[in-house]
N, C-alpha and C. Protein backbone atom coordinates (compact mmCIF):
# COMPACT_ATOMS: atom_id res chain seq x y z
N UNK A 1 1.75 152.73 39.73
CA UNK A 1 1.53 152.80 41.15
C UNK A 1 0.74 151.58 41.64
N UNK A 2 -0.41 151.04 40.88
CA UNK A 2 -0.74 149.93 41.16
C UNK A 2 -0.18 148.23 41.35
N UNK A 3 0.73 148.50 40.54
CA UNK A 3 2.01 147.36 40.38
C UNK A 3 2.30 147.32 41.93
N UNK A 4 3.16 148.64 42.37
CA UNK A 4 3.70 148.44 43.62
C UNK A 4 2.73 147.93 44.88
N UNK A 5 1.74 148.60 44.56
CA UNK A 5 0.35 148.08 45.86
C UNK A 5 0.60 146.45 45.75
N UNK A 6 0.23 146.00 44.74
CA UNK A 6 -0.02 144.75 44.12
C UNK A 6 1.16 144.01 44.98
N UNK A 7 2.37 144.43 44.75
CA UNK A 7 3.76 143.60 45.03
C UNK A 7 3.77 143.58 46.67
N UNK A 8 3.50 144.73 47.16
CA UNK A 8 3.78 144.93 48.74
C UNK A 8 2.49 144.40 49.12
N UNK A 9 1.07 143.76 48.73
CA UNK A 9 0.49 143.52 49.33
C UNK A 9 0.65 141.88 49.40
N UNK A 10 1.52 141.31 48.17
CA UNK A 10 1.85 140.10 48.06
C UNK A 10 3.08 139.85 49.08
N UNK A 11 3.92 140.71 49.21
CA UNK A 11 5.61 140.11 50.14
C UNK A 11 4.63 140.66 51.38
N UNK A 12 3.42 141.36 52.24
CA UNK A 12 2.98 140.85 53.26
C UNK A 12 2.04 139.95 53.80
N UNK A 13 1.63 139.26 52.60
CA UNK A 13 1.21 137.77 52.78
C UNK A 13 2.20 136.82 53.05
N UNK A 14 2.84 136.61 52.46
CA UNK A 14 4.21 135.90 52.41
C UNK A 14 4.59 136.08 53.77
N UNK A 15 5.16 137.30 54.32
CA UNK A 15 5.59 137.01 55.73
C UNK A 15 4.65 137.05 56.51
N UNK A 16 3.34 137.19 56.48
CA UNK A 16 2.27 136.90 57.74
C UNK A 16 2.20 135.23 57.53
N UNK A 17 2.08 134.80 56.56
CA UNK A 17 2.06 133.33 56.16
C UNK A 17 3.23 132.46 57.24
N UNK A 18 3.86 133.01 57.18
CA UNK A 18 5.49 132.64 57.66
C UNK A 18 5.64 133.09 59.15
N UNK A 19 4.99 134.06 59.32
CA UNK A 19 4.91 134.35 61.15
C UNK A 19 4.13 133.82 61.66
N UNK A 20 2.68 133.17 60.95
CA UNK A 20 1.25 132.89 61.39
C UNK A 20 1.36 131.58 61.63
N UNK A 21 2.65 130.80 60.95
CA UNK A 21 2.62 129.10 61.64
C UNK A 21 3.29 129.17 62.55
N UNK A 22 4.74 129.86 63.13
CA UNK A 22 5.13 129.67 64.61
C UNK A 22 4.32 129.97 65.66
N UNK A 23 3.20 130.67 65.40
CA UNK A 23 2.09 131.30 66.17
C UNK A 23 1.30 130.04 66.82
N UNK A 24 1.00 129.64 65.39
CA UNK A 24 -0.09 128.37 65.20
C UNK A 24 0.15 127.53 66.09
N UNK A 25 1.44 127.29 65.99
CA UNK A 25 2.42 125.82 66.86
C UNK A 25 2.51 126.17 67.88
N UNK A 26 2.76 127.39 68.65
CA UNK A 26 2.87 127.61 69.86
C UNK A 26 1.52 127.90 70.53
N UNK A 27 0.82 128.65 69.94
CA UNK A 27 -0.88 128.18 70.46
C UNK A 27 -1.53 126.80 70.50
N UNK A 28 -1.04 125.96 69.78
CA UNK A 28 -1.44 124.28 69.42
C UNK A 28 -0.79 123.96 71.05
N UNK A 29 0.41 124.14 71.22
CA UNK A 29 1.48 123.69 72.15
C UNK A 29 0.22 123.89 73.31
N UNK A 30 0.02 125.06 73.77
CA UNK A 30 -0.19 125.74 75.03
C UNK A 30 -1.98 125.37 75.26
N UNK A 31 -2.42 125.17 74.20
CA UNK A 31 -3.88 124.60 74.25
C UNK A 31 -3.56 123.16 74.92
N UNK A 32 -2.99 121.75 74.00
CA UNK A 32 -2.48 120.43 74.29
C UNK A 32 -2.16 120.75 75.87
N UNK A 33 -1.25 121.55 76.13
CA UNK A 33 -0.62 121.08 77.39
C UNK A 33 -1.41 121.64 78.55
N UNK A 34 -2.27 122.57 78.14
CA UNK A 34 -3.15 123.54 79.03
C UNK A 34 -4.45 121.58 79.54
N UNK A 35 -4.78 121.59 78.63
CA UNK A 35 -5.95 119.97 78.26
C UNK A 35 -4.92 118.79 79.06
N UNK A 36 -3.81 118.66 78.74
CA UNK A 36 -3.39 117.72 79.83
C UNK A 36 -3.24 117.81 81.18
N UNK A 37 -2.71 118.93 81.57
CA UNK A 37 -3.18 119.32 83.30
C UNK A 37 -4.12 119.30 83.79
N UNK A 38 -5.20 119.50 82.66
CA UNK A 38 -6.63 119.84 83.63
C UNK A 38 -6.86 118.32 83.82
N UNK A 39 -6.32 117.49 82.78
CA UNK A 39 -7.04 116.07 83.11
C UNK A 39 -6.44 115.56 83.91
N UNK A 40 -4.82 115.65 84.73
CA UNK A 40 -4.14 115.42 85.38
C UNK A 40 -4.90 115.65 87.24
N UNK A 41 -4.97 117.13 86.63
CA UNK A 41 -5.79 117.93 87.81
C UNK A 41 -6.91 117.61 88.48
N UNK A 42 -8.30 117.02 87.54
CA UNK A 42 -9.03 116.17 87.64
C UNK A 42 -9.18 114.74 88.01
N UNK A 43 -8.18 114.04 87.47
CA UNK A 43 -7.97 112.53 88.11
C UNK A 43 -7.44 112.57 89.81
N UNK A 44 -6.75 113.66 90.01
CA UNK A 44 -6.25 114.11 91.72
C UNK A 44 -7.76 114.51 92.23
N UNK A 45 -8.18 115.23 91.59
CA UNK A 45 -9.60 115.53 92.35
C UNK A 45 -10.60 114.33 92.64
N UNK A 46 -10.88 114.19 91.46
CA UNK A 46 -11.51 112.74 91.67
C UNK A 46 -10.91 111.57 92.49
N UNK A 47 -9.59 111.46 93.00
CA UNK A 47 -9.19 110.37 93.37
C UNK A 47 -9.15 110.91 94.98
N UNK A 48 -9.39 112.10 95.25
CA UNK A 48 -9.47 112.87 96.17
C UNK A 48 -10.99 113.16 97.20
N UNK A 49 -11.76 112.89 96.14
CA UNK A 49 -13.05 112.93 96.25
C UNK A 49 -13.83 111.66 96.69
N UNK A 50 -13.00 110.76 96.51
CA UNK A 50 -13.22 109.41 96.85
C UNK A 50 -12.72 109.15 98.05
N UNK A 51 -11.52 109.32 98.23
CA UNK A 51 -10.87 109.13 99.90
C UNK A 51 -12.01 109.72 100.80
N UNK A 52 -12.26 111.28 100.23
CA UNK A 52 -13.27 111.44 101.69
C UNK A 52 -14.45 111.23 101.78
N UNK A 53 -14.77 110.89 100.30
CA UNK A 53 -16.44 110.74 100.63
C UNK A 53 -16.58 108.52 101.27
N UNK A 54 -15.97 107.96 99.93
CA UNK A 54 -16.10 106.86 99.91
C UNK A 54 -15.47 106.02 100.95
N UNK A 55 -14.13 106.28 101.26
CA UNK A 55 -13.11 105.58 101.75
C UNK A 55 -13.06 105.61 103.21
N UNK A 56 -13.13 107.10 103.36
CA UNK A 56 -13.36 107.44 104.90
C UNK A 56 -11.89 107.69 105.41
N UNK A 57 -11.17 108.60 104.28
CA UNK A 57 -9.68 108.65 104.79
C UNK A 57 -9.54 110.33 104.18
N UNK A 58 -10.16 111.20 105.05
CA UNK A 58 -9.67 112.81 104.75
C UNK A 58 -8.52 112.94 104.89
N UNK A 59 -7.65 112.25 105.22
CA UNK A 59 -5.97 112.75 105.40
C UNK A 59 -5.40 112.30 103.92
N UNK A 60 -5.90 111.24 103.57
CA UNK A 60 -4.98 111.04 102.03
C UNK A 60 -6.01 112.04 101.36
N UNK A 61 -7.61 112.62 101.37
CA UNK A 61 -7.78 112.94 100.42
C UNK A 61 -7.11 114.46 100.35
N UNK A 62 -7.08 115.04 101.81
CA UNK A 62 -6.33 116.37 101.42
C UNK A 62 -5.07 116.21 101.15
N UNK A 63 -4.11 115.46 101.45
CA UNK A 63 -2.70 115.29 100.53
C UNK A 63 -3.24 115.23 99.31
N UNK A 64 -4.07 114.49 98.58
CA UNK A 64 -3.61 114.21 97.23
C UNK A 64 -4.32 115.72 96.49
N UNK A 65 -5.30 116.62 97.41
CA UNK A 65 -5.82 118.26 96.86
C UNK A 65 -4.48 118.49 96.68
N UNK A 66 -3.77 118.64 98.15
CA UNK A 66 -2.28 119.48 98.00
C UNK A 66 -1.77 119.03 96.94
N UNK A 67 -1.39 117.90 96.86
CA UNK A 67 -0.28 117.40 95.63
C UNK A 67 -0.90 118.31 94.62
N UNK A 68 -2.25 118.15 93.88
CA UNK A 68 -2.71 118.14 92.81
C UNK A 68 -2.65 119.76 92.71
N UNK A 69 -2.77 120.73 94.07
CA UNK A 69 -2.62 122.37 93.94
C UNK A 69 -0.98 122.84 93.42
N UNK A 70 -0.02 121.66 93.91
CA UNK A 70 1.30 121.73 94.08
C UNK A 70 2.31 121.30 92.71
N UNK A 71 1.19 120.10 92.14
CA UNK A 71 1.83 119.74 91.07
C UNK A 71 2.31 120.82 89.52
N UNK A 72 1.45 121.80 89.73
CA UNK A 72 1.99 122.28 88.45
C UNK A 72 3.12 123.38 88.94
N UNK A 73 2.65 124.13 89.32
CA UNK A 73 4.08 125.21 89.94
C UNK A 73 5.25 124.38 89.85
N UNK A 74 4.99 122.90 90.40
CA UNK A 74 6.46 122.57 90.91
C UNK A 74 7.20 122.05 89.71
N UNK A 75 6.25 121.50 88.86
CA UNK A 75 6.69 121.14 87.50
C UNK A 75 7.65 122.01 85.95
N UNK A 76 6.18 123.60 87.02
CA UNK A 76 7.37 124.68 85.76
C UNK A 76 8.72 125.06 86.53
N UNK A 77 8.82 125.40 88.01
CA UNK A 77 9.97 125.27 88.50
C UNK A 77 10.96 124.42 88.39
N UNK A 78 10.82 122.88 88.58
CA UNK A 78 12.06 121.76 88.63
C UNK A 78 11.93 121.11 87.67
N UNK A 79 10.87 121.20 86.34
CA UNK A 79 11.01 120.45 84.87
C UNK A 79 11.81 121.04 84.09
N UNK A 80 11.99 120.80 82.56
CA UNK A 80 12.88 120.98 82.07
C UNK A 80 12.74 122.26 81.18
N UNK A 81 13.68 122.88 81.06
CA UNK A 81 13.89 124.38 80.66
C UNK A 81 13.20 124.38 79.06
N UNK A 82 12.63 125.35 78.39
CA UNK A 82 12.74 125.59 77.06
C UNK A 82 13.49 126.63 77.13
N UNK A 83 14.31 126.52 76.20
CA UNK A 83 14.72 127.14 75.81
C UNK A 83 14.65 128.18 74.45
N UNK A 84 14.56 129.81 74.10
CA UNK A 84 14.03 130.20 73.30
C UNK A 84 14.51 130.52 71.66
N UNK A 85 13.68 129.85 71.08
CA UNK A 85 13.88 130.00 69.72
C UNK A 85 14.51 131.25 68.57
């Protein structure tokens, strides 16, 4: 009886091993791409933050808020599809 414990506790390492890296990769994915928007998001802010404080132009700095509120929605809408594995 111990044999069998032994065996079934080994073939569910094996497939957690084997489920636990597509996991890995798609959490890696969604962290990376989560870290590039915000810095995306941030350079609009900041470049936003400058029009109205520095520049003295509130009309480009609230376009470039909008853009920067607008840019991601519009990106998962009209970018390119994944498709599922």
């Amino acid at each position: 009886m111990r044999d069998e414990t032994l065996i079934d506790e080994q073939e569910a390492e094996e497939m957690h091993e084997a489920m636990d890296y597509a996991q890995h990769e798609q959490t890696w994915e969604g962290i990376t791409n989560l870290v590039k928007w915000a810095i995306i998001e941030l350079a609009f802010l900041l470049l936003a933050l400058f029009c109205f404080i520095q520049a003295g132009q509130p009309l480009l700095g609230g376009l470039l808020i909008l853009i920067g509120l607008l840019l991601i929605p519009g990106t998962r809408l009209f970018g390119p599809k994944h498709l599922p594995e």
